[in-house]
C-alpha atoms as a PDB file:
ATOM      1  CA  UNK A   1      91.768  84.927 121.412  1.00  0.00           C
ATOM      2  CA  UNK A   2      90.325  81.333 120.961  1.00  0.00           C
ATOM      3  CA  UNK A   3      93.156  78.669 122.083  1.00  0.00           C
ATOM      4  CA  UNK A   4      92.767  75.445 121.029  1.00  0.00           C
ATOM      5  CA  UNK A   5      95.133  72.666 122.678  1.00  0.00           C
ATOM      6  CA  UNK A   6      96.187  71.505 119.211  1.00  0.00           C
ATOM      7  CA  UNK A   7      97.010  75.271 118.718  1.00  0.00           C
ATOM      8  CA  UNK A   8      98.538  75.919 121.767  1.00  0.00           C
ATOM      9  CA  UNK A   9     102.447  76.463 121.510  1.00  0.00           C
ATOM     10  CA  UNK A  10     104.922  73.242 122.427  1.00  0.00           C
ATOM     11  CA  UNK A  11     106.778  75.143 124.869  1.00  0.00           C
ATOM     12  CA  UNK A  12     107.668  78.883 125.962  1.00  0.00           C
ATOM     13  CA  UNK A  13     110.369  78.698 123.410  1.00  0.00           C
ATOM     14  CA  UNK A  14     108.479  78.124 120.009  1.00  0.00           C
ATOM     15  CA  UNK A  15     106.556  81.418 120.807  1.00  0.00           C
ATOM     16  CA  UNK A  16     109.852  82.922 122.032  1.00  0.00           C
ATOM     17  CA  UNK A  17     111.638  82.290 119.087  1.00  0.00           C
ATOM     18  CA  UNK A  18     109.096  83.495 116.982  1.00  0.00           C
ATOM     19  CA  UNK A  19     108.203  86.494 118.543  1.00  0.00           C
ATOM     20  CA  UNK A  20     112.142  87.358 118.671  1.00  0.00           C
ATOM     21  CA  UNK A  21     112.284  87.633 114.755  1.00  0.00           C
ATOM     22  CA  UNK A  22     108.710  88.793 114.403  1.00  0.00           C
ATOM     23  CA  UNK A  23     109.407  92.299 115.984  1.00  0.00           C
ATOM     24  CA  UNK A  24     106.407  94.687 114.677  1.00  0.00           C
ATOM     25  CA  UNK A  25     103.129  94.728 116.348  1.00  0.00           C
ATOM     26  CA  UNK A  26      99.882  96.656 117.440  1.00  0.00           C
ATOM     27  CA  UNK A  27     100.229  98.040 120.886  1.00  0.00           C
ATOM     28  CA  UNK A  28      97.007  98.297 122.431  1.00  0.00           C
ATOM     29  CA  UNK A  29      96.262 101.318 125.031  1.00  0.00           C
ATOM     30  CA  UNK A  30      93.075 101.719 126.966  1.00  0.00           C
ATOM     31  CA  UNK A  31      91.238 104.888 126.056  1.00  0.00           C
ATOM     32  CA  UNK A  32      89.009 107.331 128.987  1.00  0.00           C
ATOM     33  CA  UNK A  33      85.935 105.434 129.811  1.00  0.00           C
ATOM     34  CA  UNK A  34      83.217 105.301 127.068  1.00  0.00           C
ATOM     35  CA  UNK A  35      86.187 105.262 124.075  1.00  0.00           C
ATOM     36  CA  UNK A  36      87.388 102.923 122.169  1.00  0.00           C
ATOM     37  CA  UNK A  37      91.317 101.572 122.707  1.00  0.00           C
ATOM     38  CA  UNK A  38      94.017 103.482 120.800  1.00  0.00           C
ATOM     39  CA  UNK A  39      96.435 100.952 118.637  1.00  0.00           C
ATOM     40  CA  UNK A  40      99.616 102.361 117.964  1.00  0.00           C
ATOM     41  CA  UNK A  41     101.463 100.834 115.098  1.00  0.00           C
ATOM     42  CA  UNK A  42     105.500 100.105 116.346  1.00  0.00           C
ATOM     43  CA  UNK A  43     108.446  98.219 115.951  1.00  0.00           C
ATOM     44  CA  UNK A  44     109.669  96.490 119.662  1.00  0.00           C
ATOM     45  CA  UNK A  45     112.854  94.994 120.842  1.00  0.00           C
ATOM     46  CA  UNK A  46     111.618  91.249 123.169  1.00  0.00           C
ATOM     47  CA  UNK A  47     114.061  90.637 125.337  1.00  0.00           C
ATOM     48  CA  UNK A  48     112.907  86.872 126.893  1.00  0.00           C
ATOM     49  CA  UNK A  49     115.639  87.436 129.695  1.00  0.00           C
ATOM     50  CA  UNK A  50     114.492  89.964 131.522  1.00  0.00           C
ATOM     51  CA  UNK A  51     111.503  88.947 133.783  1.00  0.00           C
ATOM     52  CA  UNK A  52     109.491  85.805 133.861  1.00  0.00           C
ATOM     53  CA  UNK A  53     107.880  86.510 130.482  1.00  0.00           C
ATOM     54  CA  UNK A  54     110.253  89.168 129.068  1.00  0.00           C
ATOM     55  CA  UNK A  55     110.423  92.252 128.715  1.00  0.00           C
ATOM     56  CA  UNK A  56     109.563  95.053 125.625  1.00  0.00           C
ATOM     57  CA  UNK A  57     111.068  97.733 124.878  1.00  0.00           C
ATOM     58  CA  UNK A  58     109.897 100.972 122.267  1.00  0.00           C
ATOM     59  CA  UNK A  59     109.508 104.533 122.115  1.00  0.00           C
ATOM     60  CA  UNK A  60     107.255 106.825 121.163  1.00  0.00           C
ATOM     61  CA  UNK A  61     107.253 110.502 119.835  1.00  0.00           C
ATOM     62  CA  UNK A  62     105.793 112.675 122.548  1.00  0.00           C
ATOM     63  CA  UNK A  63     103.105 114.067 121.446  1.00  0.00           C
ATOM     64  CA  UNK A  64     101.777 110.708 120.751  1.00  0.00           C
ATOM     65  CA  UNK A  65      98.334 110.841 122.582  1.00  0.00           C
ATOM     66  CA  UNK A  66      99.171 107.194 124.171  1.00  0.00           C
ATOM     67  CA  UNK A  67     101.133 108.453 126.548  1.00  0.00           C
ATOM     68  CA  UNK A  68      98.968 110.358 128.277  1.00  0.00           C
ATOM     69  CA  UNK A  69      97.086 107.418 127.987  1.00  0.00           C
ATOM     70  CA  UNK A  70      99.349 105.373 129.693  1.00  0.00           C
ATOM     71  CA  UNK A  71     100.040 107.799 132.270  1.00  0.00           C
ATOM     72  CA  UNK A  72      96.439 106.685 133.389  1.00  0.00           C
ATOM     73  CA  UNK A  73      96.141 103.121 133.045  1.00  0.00           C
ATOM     74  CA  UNK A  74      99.204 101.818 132.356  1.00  0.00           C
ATOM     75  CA  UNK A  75      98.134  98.627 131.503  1.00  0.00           C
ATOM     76  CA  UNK A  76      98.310  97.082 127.528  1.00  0.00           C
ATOM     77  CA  UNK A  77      98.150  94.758 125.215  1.00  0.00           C
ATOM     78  CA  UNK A  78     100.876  94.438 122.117  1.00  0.00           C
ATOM     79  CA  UNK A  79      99.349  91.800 119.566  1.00  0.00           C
ATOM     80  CA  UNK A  80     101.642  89.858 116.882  1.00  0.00           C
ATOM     81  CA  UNK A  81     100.077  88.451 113.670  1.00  0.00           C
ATOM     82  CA  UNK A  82     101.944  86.733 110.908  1.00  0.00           C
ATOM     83  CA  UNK A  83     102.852  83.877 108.619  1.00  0.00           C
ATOM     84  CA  UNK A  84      99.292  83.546 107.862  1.00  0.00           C
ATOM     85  CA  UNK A  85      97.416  82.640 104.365  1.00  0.00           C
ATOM     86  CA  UNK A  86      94.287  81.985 103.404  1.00  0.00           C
ATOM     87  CA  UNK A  87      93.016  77.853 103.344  1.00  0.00           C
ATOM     88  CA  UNK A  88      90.582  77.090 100.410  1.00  0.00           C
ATOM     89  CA  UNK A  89      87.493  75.207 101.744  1.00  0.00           C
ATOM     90  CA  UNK A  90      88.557  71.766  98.933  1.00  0.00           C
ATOM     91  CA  UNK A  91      91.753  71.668 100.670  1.00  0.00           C
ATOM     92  CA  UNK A  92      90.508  70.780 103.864  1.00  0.00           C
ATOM     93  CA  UNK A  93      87.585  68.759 103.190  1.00  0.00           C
ATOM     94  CA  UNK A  94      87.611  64.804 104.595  1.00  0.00           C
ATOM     95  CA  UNK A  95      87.935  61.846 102.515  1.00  0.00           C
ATOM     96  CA  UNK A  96      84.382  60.832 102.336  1.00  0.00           C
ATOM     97  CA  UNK A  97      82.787  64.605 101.342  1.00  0.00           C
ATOM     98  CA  UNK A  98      82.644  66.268  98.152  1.00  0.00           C
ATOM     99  CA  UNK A  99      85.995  68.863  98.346  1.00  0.00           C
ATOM    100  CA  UNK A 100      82.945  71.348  97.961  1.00  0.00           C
ATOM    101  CA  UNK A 101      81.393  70.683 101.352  1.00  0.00           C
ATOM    102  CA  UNK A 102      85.490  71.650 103.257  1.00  0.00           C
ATOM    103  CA  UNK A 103      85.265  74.245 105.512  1.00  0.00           C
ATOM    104  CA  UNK A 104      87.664  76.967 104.117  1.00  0.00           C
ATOM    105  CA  UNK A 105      90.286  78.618 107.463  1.00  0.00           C
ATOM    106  CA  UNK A 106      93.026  80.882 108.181  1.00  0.00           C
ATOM    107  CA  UNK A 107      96.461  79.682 109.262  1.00  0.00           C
ATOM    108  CA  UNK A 108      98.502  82.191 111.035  1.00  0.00           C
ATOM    109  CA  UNK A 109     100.919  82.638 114.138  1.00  0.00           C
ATOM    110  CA  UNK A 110      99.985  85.122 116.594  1.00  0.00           C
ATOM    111  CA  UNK A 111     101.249  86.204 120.492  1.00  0.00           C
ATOM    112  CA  UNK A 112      99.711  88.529 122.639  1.00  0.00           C
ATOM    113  CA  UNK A 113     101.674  89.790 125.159  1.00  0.00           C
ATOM    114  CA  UNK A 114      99.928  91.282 128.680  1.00  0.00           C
ATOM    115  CA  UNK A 115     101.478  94.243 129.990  1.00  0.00           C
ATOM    116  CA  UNK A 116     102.463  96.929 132.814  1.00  0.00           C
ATOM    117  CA  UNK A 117     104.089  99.510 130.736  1.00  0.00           C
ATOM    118  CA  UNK A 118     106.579 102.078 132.354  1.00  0.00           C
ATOM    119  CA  UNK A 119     107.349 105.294 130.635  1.00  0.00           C
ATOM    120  CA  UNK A 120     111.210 106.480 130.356  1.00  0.00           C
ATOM    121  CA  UNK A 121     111.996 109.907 130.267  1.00  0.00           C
ATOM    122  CA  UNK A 122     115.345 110.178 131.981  1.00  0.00           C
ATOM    123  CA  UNK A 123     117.735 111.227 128.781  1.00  0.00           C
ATOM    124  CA  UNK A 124     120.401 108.690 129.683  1.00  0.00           C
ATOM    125  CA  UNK A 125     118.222 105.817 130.111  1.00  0.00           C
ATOM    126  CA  UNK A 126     116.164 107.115 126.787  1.00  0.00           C
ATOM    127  CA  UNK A 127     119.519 106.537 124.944  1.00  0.00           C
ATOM    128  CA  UNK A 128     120.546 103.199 126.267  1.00  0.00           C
ATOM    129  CA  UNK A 129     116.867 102.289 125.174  1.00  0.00           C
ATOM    130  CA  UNK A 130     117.552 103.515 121.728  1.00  0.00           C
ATOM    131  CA  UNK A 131     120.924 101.771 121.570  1.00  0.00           C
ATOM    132  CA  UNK A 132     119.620  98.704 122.573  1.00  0.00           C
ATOM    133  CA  UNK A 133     116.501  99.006 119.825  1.00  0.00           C
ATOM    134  CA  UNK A 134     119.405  99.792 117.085  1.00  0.00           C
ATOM    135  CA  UNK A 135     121.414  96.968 117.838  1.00  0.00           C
ATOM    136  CA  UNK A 136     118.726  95.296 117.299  1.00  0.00           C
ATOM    137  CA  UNK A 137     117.325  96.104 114.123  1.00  0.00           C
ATOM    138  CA  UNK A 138     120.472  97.508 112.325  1.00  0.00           C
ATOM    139  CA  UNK A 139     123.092  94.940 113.688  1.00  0.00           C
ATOM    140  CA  UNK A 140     125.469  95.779 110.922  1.00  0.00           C
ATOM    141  CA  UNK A 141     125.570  98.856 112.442  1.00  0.00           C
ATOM    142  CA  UNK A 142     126.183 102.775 110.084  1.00  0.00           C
ATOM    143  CA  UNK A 143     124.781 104.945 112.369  1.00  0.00           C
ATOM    144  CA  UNK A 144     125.749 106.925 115.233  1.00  0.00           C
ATOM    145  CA  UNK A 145     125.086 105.718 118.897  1.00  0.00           C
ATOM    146  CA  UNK A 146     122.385 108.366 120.933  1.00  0.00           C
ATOM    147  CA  UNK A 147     124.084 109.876 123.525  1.00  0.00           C
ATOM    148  CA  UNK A 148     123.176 113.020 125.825  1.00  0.00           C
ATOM    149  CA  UNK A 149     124.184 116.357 124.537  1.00  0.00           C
ATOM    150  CA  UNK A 150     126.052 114.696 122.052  1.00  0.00           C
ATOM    151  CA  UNK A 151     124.985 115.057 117.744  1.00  0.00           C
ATOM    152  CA  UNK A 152     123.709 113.790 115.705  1.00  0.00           C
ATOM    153  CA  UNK A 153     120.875 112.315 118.144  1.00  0.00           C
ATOM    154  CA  UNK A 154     121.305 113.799 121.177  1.00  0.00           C
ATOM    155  CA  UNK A 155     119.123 116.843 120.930  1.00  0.00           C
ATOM    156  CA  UNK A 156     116.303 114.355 119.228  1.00  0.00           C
ATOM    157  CA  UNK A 157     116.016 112.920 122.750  1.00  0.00           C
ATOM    158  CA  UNK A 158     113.348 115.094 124.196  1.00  0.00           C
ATOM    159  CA  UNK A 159     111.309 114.646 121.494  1.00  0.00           C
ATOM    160  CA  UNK A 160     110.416 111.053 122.522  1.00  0.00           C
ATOM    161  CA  UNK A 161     109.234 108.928 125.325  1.00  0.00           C
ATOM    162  CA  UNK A 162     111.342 105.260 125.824  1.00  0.00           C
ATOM    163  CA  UNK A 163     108.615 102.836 126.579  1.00  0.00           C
ATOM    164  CA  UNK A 164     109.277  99.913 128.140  1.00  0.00           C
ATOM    165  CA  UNK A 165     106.650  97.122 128.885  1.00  0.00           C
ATOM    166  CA  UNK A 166     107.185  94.844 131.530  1.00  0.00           C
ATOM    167  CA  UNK A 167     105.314  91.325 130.237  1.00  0.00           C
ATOM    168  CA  UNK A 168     102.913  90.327 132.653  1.00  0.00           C
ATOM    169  CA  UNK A 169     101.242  87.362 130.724  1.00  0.00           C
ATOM    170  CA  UNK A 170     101.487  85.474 127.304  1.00  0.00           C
ATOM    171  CA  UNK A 171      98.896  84.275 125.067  1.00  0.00           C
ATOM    172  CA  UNK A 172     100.366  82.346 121.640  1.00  0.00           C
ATOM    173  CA  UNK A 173      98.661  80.447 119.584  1.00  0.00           C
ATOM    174  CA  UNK A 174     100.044  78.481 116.130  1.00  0.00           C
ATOM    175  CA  UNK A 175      97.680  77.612 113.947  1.00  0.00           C
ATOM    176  CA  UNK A 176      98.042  75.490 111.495  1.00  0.00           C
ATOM    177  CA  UNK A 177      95.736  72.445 111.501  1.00  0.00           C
ATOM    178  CA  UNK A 178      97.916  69.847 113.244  1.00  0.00           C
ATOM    179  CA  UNK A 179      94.567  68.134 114.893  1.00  0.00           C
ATOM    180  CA  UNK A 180      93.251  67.046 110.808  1.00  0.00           C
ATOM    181  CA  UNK A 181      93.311  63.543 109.268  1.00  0.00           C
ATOM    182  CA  UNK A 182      96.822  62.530 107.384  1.00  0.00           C
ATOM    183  CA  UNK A 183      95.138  63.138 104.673  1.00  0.00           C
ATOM    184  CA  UNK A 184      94.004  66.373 104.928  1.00  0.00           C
ATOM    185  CA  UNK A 185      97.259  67.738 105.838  1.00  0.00           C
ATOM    186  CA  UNK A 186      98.878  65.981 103.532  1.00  0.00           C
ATOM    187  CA  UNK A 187      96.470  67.432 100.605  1.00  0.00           C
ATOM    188  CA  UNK A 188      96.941  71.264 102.559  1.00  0.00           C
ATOM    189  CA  UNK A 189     100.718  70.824 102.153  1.00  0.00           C
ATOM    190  CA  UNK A 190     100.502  70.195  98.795  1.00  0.00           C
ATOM    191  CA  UNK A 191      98.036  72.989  98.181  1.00  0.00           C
ATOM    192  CA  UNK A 192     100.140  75.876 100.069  1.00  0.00           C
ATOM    193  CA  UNK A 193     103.660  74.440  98.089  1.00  0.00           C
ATOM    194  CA  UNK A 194     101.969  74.541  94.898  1.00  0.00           C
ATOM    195  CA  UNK A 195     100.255  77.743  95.266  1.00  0.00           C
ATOM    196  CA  UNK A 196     103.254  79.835  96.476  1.00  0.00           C
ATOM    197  CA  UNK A 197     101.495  82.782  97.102  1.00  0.00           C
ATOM    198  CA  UNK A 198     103.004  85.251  99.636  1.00  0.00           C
ATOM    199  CA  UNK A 199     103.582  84.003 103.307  1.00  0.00           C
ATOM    200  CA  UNK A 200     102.253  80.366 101.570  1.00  0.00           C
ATOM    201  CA  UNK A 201     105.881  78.366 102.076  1.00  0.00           C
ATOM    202  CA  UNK A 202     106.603  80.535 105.949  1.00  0.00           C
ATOM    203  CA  UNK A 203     102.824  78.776 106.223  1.00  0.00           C
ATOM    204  CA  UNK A 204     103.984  75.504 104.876  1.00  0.00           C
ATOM    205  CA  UNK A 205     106.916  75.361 107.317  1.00  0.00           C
ATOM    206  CA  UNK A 206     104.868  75.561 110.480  1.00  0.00           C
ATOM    207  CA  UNK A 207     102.221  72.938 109.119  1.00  0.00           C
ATOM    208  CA  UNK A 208     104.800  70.565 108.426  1.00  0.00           C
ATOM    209  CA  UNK A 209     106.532  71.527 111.979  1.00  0.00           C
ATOM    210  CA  UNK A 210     103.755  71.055 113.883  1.00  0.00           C
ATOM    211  CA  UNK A 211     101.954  68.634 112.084  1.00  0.00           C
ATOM    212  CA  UNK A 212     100.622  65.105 113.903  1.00  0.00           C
ATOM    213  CA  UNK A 213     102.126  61.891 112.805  1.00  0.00           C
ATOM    214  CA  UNK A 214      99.872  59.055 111.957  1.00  0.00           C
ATOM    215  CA  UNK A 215      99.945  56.559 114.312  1.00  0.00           C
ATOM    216  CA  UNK A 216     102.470  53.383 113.621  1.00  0.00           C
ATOM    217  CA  UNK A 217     100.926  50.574 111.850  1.00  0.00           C
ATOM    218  CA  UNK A 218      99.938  47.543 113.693  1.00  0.00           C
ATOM    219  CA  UNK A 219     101.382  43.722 113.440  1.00  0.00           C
ATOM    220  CA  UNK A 220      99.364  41.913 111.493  1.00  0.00           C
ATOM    221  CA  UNK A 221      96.920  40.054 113.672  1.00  0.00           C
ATOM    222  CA  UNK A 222      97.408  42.481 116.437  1.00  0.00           C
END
């Protein structure tokens, strides 16, 4: 993934945060040599404290051919894409072009996250795993904690493989066009507000986060 420095996130926290509320992804897996990479589909649980980058945590069912896979290389990739929308080419053109000649771009948020991943298959540990990925996603909580030996989940426990992924390097990247003339931006903003499709205003909001202030005026005769 191309990283400009205008892209680039502000600090470990922006892509943090993000990442902590944008909890599905594509977990990458190496395949046997000649095959392509298997992508599992998943929702995760980032925990930023554990580690220096943080630590994931999932499960899979166990016949899920991935985890043979990662019994063999157990190195991955889980990729994050979202809040993006499409940027019509009249939106971005420059002052002194016809809007026809802009270059039409994507805006989206995306982290990929680098990682040694370590399978779980102790039952207590599965369970704490599963706990911790419940509290998580169902905070108000309704259901029944996982427990071994004990119903409704306990006998459900062999039936799956805890996953957890210790981060070994980050890759985030915002983009949003904070690098084009006032302008520009300014007609972009505009454009995504009055549009309003889906993920258009999430869009909006990082724009106007991240966008680059013009520079202060000077004193006249400066």
């Amino acid at each position: 993934m191309l990283i400009h420095p205008w892209d680039a996130p502000h600090s470990d926290s922006e892509w943090q945060q993000w990442l902590a509320i944008h909890d599905f992804g594509q977990l990458a897996v190496n395949g046997p040599p000649g095959e392509a990479p298997s992508v599992q589909p998943t929702h995760f649980l980032y925990d930023a404290e554990r580690g220096r980058y943080g630590e994931v945590l999932t499960h899979l069912a166990r016949p899920n051919p991935l985890c043979k896979a990662l019994e063999t290389d157990p190195h991955v990739l889980l990729s994050v894409v979202d809040d993006y929308t499409f940027v019509p080419g009249p939106w971005q053109a420059p002052a002194d072009t016809p809007p026809e000649h802009g270059v039409p771009t994507s805006f989206y948020a995306a982290v990929q996250l680098r990682c040694t991943a370590h399978l779980v298959d102790d039952p207590a540990e599965k369970a704490g795993l599963l706990n911790r990925q419940v509290a998580h996603f169902q905070p108000e909580g309704g259901s029944a904690r996982a427990a071994v030996g004990e119903a409704p989940y306990g006998r459900m426990l062999s039936g799956i493989r805890g996953l957890r992924l210790e981060v070994t390097e980050v890759r985030a990247k915002f983009k949003y066009g904070s690098h084009k003339p006032q302008d520009v931006q300014d007609r972009t903003a505009a454009g995504l507000t009055g549009r309003a499709h889906v993920n258009d205003l999430v869009a909006h909001a990082h724009h106007r986060r991240r966008r680059t202030p013009s520079p202060p005026s000077s004193p006249s005769g400066a």
